[in-house]
N, C-alpha and C. Protein backbone atom coordinates (compact mmCIF):
# COMPACT_ATOMS: atom_id res chain seq x y z
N UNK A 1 -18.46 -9.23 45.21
CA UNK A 1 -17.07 -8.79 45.13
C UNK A 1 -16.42 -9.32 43.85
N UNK A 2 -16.50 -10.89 43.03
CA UNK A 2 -16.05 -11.57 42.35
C UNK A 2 -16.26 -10.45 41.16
N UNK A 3 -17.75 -9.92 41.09
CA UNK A 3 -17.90 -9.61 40.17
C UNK A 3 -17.66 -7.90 39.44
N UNK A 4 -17.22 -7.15 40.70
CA UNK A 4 -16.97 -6.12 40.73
C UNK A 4 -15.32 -6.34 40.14
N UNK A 5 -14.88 -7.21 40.81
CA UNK A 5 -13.71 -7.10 40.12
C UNK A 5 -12.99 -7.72 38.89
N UNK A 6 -14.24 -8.51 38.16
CA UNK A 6 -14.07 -8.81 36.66
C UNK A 6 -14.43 -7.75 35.69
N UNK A 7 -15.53 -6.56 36.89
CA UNK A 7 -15.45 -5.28 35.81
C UNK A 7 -14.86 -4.09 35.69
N UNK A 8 -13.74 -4.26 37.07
CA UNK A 8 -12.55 -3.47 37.14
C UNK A 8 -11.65 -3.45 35.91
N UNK A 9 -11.55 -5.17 36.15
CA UNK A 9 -10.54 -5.54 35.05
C UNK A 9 -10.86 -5.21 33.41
N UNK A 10 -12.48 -5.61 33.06
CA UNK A 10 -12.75 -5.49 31.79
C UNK A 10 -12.41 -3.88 31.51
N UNK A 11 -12.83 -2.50 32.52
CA UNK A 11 -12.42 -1.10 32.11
C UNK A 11 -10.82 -1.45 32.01
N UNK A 12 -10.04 -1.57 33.05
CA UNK A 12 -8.85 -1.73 33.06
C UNK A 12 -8.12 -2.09 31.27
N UNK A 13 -8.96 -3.39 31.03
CA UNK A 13 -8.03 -3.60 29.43
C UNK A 13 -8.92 -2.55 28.62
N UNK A 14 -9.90 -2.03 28.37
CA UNK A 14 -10.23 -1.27 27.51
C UNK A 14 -9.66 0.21 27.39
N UNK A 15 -9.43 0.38 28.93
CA UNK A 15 -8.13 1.49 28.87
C UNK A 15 -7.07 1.68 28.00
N UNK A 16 -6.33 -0.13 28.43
CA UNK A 16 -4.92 -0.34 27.77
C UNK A 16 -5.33 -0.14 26.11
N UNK A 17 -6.52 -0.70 25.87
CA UNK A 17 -6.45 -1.19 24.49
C UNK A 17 -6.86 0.58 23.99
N UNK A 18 -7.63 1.17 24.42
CA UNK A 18 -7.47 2.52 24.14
C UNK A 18 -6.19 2.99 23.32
N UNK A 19 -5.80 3.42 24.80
CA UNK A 19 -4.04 4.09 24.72
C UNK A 19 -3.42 3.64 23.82
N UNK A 20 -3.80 1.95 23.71
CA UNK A 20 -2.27 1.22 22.67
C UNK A 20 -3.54 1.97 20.74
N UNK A 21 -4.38 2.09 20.56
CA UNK A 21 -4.73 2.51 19.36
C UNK A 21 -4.56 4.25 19.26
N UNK A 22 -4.58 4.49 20.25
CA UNK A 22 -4.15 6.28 20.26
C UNK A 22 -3.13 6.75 19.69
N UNK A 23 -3.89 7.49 18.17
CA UNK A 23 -2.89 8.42 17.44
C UNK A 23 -2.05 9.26 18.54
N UNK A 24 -0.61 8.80 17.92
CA UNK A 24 -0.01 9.71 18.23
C UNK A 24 0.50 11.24 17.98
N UNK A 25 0.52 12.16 18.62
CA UNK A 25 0.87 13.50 18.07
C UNK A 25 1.52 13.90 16.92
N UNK A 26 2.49 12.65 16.97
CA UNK A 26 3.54 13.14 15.26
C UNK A 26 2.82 13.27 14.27
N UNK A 27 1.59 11.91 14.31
CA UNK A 27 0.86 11.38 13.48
C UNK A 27 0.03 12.12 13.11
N UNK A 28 -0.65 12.82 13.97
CA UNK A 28 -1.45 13.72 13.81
C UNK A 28 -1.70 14.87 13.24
N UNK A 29 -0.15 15.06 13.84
CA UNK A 29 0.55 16.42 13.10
C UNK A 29 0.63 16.21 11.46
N UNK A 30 1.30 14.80 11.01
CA UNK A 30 1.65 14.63 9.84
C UNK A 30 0.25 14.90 9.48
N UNK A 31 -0.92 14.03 9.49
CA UNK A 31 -1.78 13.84 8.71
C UNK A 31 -2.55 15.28 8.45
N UNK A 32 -2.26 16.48 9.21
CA UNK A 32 -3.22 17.77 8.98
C UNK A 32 -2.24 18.55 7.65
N UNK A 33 -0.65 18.42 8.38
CA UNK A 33 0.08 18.69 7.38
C UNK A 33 -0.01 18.34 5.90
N UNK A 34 -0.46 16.91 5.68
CA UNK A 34 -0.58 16.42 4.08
C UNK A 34 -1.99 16.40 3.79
N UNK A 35 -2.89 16.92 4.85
CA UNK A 35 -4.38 16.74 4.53
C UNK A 35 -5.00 15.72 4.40
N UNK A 36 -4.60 14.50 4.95
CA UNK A 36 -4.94 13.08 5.01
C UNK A 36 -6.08 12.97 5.99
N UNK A 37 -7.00 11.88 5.68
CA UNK A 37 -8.01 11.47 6.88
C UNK A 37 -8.37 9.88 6.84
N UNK A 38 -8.88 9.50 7.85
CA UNK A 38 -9.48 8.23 7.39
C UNK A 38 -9.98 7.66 6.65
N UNK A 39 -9.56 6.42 5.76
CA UNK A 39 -10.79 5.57 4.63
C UNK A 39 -10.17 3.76 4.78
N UNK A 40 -11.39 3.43 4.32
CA UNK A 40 -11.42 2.10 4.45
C UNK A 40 -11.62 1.54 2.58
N UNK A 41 -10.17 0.82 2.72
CA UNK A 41 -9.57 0.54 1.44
C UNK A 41 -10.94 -0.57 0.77
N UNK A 42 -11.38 -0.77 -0.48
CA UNK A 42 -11.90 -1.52 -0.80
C UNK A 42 -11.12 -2.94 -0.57
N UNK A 43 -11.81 -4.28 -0.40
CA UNK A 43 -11.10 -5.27 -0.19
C UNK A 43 -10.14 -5.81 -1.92
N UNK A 44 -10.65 -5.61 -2.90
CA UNK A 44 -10.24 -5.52 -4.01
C UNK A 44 -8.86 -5.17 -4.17
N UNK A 45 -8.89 -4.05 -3.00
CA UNK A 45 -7.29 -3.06 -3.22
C UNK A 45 -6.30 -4.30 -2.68
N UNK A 46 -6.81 -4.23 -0.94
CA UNK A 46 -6.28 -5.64 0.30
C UNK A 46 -5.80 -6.74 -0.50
N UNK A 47 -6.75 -6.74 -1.34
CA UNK A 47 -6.41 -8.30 -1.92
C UNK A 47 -5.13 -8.79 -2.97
N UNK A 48 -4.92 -7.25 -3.75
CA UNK A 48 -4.55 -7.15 -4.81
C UNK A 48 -2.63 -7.25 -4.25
N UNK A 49 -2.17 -8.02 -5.51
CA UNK A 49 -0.43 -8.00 -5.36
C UNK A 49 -0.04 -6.44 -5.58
N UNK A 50 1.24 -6.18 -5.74
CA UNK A 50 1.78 -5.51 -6.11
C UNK A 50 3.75 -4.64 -6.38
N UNK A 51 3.65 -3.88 -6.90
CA UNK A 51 5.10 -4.12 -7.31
C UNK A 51 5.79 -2.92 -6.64
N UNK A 52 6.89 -2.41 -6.42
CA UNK A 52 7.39 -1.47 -5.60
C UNK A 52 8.56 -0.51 -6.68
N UNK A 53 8.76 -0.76 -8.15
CA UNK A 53 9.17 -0.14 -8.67
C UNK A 53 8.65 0.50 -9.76
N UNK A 54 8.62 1.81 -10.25
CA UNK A 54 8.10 2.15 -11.19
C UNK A 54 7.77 1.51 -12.62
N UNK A 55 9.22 1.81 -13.01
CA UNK A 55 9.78 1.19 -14.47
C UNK A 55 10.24 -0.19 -14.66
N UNK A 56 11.17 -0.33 -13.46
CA UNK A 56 11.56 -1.75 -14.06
C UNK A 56 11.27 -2.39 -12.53
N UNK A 57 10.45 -3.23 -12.35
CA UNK A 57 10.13 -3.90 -11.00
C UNK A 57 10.85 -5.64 -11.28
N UNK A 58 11.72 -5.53 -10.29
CA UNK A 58 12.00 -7.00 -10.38
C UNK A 58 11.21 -8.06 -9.23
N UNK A 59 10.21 -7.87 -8.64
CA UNK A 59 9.88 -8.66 -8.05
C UNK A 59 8.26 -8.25 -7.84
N UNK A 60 7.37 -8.74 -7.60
CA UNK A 60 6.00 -9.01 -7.49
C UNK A 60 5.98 -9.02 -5.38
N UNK A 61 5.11 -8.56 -4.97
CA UNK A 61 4.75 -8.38 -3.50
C UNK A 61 3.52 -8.79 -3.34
N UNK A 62 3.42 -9.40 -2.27
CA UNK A 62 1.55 -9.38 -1.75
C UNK A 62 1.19 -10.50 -0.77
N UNK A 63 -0.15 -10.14 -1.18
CA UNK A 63 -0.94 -9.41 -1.14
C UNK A 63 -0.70 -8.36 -0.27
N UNK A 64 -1.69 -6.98 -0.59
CA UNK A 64 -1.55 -5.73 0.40
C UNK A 64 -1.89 -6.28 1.88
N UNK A 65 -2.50 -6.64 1.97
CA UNK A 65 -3.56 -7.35 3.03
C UNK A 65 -2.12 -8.15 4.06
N UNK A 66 -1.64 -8.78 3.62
CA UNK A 66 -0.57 -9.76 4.11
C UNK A 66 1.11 -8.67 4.89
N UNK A 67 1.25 -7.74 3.55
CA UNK A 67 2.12 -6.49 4.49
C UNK A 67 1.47 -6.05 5.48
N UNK A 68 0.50 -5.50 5.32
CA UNK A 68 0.02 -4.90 6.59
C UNK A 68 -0.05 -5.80 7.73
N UNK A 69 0.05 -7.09 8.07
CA UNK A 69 -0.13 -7.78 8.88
C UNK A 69 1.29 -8.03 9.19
N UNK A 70 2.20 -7.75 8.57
CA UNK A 70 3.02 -7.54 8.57
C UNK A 70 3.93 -6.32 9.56
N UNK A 71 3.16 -5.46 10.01
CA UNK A 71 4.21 -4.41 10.48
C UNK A 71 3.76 -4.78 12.08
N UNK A 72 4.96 -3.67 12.75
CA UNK A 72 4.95 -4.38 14.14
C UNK A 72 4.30 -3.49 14.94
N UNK A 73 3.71 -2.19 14.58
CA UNK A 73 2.79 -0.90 15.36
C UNK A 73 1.71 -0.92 14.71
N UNK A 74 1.02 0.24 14.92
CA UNK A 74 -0.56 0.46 14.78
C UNK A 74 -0.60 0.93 13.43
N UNK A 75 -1.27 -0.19 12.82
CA UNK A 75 -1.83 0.63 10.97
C UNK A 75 -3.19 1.53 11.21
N UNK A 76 -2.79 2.48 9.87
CA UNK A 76 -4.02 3.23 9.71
C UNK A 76 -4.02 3.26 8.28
N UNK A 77 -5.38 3.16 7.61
CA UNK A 77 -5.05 3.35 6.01
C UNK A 77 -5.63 5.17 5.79
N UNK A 78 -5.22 5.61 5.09
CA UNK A 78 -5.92 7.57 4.98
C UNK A 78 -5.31 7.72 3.52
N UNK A 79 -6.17 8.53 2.93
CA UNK A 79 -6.23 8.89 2.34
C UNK A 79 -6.38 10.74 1.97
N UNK A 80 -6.04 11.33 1.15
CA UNK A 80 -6.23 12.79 0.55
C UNK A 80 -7.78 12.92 0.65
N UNK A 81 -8.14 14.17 1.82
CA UNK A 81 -9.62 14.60 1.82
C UNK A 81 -9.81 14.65 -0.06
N UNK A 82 -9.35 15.51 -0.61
CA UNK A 82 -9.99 15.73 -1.32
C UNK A 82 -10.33 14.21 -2.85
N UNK A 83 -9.80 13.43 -2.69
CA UNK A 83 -9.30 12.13 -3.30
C UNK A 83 -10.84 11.68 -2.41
N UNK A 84 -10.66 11.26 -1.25
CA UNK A 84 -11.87 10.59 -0.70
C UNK A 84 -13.60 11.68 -1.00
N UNK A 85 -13.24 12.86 -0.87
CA UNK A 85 -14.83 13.97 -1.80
C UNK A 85 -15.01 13.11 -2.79
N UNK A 86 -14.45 13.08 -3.87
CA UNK A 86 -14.09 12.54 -5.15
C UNK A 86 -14.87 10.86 -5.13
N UNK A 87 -14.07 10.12 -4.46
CA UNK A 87 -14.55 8.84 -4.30
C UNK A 87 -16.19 8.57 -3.87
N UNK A 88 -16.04 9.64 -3.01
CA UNK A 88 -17.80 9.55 -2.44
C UNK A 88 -18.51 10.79 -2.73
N UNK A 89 -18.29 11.00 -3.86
CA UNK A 89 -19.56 12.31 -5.01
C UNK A 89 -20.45 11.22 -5.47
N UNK A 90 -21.65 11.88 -5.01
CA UNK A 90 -22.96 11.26 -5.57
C UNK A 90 -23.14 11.32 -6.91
N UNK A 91 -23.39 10.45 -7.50
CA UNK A 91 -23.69 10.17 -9.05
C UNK A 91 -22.14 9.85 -9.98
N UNK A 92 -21.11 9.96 -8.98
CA UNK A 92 -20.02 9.04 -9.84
C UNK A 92 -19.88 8.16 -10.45
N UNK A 93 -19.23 8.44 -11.65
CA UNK A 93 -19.17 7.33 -13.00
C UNK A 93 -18.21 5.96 -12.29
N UNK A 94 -18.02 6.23 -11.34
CA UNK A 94 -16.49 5.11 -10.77
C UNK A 94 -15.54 5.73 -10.23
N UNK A 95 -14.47 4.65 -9.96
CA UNK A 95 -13.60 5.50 -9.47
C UNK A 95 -12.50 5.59 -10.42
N UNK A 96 -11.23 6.80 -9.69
CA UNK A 96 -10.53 7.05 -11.23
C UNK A 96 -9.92 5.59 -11.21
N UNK A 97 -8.77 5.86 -12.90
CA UNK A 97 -7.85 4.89 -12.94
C UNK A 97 -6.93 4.49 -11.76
N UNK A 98 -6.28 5.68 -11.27
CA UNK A 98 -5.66 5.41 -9.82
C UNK A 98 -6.13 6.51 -9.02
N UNK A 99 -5.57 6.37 -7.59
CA UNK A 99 -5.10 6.86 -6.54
C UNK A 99 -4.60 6.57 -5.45
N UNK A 100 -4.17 7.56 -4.56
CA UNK A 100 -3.10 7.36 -3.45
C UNK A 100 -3.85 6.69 -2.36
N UNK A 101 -3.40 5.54 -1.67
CA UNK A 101 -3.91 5.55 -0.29
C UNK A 101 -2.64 5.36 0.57
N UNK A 102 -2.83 5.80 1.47
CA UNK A 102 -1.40 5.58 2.30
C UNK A 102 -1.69 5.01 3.91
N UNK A 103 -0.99 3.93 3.69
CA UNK A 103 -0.32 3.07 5.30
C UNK A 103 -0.01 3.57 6.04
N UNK A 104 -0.26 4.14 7.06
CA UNK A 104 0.29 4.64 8.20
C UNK A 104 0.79 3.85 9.31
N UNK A 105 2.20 3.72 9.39
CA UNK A 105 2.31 2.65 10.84
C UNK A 105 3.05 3.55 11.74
N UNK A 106 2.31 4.31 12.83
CA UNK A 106 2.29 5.12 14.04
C UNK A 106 3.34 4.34 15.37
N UNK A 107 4.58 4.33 14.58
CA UNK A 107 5.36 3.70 16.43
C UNK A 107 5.98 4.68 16.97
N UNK A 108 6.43 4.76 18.10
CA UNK A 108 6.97 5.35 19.46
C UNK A 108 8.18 6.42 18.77
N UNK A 109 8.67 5.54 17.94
CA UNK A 109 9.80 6.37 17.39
C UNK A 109 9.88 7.11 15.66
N UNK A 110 8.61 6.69 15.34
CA UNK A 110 8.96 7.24 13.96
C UNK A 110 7.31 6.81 13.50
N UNK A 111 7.08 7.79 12.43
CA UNK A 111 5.63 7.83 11.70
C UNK A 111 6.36 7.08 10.09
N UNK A 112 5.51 6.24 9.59
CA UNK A 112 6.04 5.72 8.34
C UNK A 112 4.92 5.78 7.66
N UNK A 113 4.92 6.81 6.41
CA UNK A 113 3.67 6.54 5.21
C UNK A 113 4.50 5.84 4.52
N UNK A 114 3.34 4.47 4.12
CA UNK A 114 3.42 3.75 3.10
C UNK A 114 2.90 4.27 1.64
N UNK A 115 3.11 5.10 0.56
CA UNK A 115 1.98 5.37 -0.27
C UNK A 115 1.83 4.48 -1.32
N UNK A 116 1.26 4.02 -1.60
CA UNK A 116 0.13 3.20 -2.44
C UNK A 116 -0.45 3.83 -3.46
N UNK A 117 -0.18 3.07 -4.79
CA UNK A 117 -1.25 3.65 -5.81
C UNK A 117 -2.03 2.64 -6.12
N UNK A 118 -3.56 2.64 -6.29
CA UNK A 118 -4.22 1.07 -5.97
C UNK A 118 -5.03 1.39 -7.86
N UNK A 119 -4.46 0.69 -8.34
CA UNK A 119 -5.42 0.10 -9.87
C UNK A 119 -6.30 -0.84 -9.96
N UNK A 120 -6.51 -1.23 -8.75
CA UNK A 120 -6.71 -2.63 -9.01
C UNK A 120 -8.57 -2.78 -9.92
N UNK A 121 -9.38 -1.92 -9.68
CA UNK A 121 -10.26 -1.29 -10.05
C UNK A 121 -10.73 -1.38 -11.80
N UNK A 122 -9.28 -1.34 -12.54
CA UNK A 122 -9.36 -1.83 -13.85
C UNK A 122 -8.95 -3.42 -14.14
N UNK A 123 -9.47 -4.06 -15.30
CA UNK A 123 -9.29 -5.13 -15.75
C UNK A 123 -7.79 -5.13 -15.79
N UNK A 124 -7.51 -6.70 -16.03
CA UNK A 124 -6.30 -7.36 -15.72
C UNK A 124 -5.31 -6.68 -17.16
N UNK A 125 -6.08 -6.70 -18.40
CA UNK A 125 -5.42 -6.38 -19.57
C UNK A 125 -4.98 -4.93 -19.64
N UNK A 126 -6.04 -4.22 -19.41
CA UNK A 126 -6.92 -2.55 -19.14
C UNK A 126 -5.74 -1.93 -18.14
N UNK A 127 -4.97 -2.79 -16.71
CA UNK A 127 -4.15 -2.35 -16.24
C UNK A 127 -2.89 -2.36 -16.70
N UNK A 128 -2.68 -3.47 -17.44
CA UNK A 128 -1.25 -3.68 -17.63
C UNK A 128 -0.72 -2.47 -18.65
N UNK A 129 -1.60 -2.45 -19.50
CA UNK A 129 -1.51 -1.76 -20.74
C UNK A 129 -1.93 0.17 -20.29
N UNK A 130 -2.53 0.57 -19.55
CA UNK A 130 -3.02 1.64 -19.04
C UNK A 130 -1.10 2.26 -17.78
N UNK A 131 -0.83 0.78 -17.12
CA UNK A 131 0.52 1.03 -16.06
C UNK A 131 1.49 1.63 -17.67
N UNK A 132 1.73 0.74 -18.37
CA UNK A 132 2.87 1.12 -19.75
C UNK A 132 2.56 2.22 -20.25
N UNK A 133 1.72 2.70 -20.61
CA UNK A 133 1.13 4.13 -20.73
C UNK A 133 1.53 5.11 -19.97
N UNK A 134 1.20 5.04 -18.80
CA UNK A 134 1.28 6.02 -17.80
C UNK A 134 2.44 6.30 -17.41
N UNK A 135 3.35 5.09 -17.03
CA UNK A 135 4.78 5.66 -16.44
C UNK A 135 5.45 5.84 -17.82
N UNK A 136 5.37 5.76 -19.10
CA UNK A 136 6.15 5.92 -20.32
C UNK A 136 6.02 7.52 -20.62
N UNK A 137 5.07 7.82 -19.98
CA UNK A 137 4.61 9.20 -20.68
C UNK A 137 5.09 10.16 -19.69
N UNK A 138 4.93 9.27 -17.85
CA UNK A 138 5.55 10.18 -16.71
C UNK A 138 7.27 10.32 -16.52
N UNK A 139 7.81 8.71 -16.97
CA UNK A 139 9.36 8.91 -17.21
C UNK A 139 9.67 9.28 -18.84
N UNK A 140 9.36 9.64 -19.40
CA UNK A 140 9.25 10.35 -20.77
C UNK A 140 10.33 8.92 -21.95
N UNK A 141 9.48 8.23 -21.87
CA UNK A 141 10.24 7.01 -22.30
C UNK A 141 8.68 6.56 -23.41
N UNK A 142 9.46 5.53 -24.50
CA UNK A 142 8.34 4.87 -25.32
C UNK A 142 8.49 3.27 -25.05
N UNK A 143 6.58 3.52 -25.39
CA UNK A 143 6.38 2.07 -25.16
C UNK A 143 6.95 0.93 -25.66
N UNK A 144 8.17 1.23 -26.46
CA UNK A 144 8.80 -0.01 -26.78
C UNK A 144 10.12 0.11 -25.57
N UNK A 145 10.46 0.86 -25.23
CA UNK A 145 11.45 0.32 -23.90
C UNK A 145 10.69 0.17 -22.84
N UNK A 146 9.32 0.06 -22.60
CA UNK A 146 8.79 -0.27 -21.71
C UNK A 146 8.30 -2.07 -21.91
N UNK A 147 8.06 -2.33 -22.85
CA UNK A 147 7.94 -3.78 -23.71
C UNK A 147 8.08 -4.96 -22.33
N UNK A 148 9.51 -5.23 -22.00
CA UNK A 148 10.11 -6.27 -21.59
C UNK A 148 9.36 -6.38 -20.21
N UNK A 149 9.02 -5.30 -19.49
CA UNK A 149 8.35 -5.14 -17.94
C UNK A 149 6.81 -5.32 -18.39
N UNK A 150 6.24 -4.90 -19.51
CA UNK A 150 5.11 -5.57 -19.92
C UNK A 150 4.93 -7.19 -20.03
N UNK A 151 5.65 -7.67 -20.65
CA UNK A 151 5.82 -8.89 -21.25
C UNK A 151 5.82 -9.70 -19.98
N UNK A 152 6.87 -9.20 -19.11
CA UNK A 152 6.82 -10.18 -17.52
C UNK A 152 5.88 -9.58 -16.59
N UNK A 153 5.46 -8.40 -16.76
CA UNK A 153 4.05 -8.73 -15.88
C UNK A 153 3.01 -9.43 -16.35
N UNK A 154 2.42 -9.55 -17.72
CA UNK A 154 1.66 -9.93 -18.51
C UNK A 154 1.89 -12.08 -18.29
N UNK A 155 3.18 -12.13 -18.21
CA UNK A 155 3.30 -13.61 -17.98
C UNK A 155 3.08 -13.81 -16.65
N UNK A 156 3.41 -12.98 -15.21
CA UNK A 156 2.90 -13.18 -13.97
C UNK A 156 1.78 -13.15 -13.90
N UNK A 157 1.06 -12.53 -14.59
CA UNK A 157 -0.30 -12.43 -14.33
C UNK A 157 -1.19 -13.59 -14.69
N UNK A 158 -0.48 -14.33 -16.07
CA UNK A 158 -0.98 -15.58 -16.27
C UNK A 158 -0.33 -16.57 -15.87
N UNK A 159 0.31 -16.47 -14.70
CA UNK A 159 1.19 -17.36 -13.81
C UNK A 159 0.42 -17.49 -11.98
N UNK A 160 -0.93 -16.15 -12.26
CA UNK A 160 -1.23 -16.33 -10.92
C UNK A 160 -0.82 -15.45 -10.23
N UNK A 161 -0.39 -14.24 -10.47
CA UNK A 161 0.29 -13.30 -9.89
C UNK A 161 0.26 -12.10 -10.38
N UNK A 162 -0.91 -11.65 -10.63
CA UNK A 162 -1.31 -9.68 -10.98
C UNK A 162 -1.02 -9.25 -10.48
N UNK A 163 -0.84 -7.79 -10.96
CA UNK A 163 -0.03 -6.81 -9.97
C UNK A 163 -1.46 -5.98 -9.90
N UNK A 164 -2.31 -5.39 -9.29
CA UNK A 164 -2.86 -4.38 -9.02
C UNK A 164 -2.63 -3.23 -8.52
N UNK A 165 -1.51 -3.53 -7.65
CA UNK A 165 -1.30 -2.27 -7.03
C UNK A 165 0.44 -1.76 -7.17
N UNK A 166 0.82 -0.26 -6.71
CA UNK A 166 2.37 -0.06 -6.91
C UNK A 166 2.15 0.74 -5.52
N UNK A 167 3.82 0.26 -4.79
CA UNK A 167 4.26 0.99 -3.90
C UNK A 167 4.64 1.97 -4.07
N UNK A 168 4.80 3.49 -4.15
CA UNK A 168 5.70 4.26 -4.88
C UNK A 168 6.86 5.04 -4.20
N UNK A 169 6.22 5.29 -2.82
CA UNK A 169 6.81 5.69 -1.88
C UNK A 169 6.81 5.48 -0.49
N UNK A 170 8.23 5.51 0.32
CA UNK A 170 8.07 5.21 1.21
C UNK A 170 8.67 6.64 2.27
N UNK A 171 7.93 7.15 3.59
CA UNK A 171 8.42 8.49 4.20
C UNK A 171 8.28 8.08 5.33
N UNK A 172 9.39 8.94 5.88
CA UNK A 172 9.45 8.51 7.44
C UNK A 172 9.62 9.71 8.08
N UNK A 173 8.89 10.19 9.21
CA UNK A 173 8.53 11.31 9.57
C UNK A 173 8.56 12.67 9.14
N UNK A 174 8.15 12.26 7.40
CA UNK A 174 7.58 12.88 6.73
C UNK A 174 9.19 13.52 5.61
N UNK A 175 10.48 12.10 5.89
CA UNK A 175 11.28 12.35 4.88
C UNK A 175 10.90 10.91 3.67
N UNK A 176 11.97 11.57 2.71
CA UNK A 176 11.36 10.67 1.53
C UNK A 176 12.20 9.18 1.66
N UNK A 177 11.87 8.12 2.04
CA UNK A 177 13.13 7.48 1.67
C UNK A 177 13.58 7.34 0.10
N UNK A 178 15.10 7.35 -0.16
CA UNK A 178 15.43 7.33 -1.13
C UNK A 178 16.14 6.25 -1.78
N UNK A 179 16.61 5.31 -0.62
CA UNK A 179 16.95 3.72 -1.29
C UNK A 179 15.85 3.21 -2.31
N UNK A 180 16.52 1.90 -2.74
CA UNK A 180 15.49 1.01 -3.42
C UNK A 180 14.51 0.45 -2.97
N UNK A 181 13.27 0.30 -3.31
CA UNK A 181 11.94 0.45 -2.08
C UNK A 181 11.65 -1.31 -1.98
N UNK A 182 12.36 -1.80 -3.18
CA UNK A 182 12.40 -3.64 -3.20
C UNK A 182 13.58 -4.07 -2.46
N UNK A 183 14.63 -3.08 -2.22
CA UNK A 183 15.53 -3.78 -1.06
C UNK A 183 15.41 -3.36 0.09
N UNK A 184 14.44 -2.24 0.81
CA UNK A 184 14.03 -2.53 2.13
C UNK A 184 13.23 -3.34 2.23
N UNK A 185 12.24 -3.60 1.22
CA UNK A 185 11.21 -4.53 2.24
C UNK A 185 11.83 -5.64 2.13
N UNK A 186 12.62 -5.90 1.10
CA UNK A 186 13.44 -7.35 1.32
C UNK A 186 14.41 -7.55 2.26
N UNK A 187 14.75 -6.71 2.46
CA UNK A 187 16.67 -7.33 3.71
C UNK A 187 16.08 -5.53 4.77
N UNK A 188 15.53 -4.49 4.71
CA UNK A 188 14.61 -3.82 6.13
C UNK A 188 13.80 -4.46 7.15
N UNK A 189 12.44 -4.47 5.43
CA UNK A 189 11.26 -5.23 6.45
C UNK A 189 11.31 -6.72 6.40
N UNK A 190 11.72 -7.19 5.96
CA UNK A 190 12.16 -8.68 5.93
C UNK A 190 10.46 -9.26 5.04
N UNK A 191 10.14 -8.51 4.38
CA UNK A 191 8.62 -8.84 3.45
C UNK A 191 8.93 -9.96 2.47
N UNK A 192 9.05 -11.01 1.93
CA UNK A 192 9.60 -11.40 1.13
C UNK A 192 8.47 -11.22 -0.49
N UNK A 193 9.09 -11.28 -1.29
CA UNK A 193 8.45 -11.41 -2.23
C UNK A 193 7.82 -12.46 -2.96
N UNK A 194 6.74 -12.68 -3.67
CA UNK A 194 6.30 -13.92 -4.11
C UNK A 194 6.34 -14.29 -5.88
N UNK A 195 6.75 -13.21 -6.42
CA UNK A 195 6.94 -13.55 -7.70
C UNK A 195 8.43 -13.21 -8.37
N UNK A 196 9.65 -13.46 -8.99
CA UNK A 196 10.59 -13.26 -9.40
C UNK A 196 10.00 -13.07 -11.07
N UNK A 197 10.53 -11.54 -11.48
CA UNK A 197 9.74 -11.38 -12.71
C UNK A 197 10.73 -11.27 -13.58
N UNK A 198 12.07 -11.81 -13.46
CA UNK A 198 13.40 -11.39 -13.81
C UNK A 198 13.37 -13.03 -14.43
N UNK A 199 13.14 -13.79 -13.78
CA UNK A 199 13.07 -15.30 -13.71
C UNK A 199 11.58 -15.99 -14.02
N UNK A 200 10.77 -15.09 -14.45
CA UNK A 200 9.61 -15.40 -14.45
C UNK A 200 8.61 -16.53 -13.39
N UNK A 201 8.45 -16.52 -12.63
CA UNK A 201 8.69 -18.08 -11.82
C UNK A 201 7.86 -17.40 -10.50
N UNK A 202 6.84 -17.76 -9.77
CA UNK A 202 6.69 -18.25 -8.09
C UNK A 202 7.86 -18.26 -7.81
N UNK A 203 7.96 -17.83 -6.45
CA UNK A 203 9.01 -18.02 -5.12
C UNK A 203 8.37 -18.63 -4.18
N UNK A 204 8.91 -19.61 -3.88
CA UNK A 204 8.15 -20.51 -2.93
C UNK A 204 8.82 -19.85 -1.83
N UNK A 205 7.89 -20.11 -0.92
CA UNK A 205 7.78 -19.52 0.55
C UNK A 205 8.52 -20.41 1.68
């Protein structure tokens, strides 16, 4: 009898634990809608800091690894089918300079993509200088007004604090949020940040 009913109980939680990882419908819905599927982030990405503003980021975040432990529902990381073909084509030179992976945290009341652009993949110099490039040419700006956000990532980075990765966007059942994406996670998600790049300096915890 003792033992019949320690294996009641063991189905019993594997039930619960089921149900509590079960995509939900919104979720589901979202992810066919944007063409998203499952992938498992390199730990490189996990590991890597990162910044939440395009052009001018005043604060340093991280590790990825540490937000995500961070939220209070069920993560999923997914990615663009056709982004993940790409990643896993046989005889690939690497992977690109960037791409999207996106956070999914699936609660009761609302679907939240996190999207993620993960660099982390290039060298420390190779990124900094490749990020100034890229958003100078996407916000149609030159690399000398981009300078000063170089200069303080370039000193975080030799302070212990690379940025590998950028937040870029944040959507919630599939709207865009449009606040500042460094003052929700600061005073929303209560994330704090670990580098002040304004002040050049660690934030002690």
């Amino acid at each position: 009898m003792r033992l019949s009913q320690i294996f009641l109980g063991l189905l019993l939680m594997m039930g619960n634990s089921s149900t509590v990882l079960a995509v939900s419908q919104r979720a589901t819905a979202l992810r066919q809608t944007n063409g998203l599927t499952a992938f498992t982030p390199p730990e490189k990405f996990l590991a890597s800091n990162f910044v939440a503003d395009e052009m001018n980021p005043a604060f340093i975040f991280g590790p990825v690894k540490s937000f995500v432990s961070s939220r209070k529902c069920p993560t999923t990381w997914l990615i663009e089918e056709g982004a993940k073909n790409t990643l896993n084509k046989p005889g690939s030179l690497g992977q690109p300079a960037e791409y999207s992976l996106y956070l999914e945290e699936d609660c009761p009341d609302k679907v939240v993509y996190y999207v993620f652009i993960d660099q982390s993949g290039l060298a420390r110099q190779r990124r900094i200088d490749y990020r100034c490039k890229s958003q100078c040419h996407y916000q149609s700006k030159t690399e000398p007004e981009y300078g000063p956000t170089k200069s303080k990532l370039e000193q975080a980075s030799q302070d212990g604090c690379g940025v590998g990765v950028e937040l870029r966007f944040i959507q919630k059942n599939g709207e865009l949020l449009t606040q500042s994406l460094e003052k929700f996670l600061r005073h929303d998600l209560k994330f704090a940040p670990i580098y002040d790049l304004n002040q050049r300096k660690k934030i002690l915890q």
